[in-house]
C-alpha atoms as a PDB file:
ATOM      1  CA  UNK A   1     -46.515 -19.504-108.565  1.00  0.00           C
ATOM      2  CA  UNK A   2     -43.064 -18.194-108.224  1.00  0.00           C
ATOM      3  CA  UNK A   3     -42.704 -19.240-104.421  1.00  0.00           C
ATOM      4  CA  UNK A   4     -45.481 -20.759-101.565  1.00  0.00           C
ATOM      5  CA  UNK A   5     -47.910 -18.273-100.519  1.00  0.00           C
ATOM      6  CA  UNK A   6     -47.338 -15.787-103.783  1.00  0.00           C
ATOM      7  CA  UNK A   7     -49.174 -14.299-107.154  1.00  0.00           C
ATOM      8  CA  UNK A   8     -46.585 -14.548-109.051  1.00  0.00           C
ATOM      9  CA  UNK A   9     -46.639 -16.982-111.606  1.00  0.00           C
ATOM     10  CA  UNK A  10     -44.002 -18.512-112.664  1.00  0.00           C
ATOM     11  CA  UNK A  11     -42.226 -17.735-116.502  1.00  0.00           C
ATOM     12  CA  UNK A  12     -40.798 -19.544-119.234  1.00  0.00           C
ATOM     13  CA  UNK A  13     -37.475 -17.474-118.188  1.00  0.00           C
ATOM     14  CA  UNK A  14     -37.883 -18.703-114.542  1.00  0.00           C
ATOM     15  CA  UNK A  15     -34.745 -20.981-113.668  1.00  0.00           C
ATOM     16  CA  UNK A  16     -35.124 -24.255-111.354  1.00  0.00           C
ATOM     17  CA  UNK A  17     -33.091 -26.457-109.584  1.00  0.00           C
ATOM     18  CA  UNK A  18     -33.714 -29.699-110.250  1.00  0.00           C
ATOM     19  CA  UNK A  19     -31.139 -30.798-107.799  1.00  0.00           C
ATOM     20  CA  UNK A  20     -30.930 -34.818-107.988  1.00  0.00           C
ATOM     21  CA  UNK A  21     -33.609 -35.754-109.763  1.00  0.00           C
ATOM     22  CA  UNK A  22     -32.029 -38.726-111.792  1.00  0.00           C
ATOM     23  CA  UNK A  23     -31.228 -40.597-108.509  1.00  0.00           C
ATOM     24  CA  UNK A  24     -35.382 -40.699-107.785  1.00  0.00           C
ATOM     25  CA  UNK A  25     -35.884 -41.837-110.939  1.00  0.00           C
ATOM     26  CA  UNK A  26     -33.038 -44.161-111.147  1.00  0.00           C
ATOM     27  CA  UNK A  27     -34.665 -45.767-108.028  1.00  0.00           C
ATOM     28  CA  UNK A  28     -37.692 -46.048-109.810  1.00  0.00           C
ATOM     29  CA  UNK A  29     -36.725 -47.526-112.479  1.00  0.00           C
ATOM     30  CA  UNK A  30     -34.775 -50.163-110.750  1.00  0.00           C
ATOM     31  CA  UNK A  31     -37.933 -50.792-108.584  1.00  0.00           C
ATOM     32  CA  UNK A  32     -39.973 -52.183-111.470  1.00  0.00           C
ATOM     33  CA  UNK A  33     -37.982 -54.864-112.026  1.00  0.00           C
ATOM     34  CA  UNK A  34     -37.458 -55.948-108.650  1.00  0.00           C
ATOM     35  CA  UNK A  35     -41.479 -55.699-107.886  1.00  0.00           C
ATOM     36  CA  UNK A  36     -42.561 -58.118-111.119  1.00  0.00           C
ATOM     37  CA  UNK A  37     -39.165 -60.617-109.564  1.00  0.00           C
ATOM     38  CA  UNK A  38     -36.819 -60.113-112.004  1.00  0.00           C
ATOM     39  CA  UNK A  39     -33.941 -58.556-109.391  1.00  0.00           C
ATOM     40  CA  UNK A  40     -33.860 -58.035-105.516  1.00  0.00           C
ATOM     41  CA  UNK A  41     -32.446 -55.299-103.888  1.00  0.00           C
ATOM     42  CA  UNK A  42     -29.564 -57.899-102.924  1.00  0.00           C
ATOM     43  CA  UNK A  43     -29.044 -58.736-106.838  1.00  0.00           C
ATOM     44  CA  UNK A  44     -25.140 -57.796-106.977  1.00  0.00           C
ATOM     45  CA  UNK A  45     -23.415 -56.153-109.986  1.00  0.00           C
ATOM     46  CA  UNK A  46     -21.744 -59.212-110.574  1.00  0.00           C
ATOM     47  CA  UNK A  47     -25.035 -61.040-111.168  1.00  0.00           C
ATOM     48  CA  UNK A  48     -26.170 -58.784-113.170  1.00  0.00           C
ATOM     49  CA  UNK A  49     -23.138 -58.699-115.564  1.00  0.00           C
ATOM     50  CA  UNK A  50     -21.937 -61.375-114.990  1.00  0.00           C
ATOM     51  CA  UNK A  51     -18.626 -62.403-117.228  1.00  0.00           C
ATOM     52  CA  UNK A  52     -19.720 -59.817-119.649  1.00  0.00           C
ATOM     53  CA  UNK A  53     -17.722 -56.702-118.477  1.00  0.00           C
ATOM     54  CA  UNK A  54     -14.571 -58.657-117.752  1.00  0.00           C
ATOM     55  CA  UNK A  55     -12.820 -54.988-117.445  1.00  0.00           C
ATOM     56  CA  UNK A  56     -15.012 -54.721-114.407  1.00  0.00           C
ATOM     57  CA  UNK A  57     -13.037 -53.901-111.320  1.00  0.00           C
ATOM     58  CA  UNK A  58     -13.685 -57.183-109.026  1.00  0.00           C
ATOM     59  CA  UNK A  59     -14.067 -54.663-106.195  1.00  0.00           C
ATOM     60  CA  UNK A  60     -17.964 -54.154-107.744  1.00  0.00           C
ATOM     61  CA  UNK A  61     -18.988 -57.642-108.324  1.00  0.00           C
ATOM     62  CA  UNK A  62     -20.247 -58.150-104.803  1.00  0.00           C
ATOM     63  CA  UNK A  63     -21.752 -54.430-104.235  1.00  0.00           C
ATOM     64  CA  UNK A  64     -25.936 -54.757-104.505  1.00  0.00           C
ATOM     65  CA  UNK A  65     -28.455 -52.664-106.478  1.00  0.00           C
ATOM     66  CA  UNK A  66     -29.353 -51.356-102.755  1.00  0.00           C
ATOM     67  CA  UNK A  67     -25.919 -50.194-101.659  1.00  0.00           C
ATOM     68  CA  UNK A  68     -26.110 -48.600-104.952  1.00  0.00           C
ATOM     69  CA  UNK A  69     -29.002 -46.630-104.787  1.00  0.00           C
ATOM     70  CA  UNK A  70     -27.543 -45.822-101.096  1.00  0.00           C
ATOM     71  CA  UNK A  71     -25.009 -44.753-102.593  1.00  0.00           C
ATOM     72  CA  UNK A  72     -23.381 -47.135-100.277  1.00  0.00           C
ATOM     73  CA  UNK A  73     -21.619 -49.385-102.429  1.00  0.00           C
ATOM     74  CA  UNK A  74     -18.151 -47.084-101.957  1.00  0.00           C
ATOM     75  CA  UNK A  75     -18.769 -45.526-105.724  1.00  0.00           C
ATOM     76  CA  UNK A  76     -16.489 -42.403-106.570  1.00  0.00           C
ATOM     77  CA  UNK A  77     -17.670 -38.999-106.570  1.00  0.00           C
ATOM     78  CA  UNK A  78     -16.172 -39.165-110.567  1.00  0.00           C
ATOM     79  CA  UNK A  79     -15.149 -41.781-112.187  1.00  0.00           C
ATOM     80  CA  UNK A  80     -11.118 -42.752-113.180  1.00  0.00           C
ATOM     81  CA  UNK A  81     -10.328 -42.763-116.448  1.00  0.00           C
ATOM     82  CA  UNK A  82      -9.392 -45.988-117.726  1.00  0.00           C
ATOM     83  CA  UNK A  83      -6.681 -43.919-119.587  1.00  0.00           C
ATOM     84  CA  UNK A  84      -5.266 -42.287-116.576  1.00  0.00           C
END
């Protein structure tokens, strides 16, 4: 139905919000892994990299999936450019 409590159904021309969607499933996602052991909430960026991104700003290396998924861990609202 087209809103709570109407008879209208809804089209395929109707147009949704999805509003933030990916964040829910991000969290999802990252909760499988933790669940069967292979991360923690307190797994850090830096662990997880490791010395593989060595263009990583240090600043991440200690910030953990939870802060993250907090959006706690101080990211930016949009990213630099690494040509700026």
């Amino acid at each position: 139905m087209r809103h709570a409590g109407g008879n209208e159904r809804v089209t395929i021309d109707d147009k949704f919000h999805l509003g933030s969607d990916t964040k829910a499933i991000t969290a999802t996602l990252i909760a499988v892994p933790v669940e069967e052991r292979q991360l923690a909430w307190s797994t850090t960026v830096g662990e997880v990299f490791g010395e593989g991104m060595p263009m990583m700003d240090p600043a991440w290396r200690p910030v953990t999936i939870e802060q993250l998924l907090r959006h706690r861990g101080g990211a930016p609202r949009e990213p630099r450019s690494r040509h700026a």
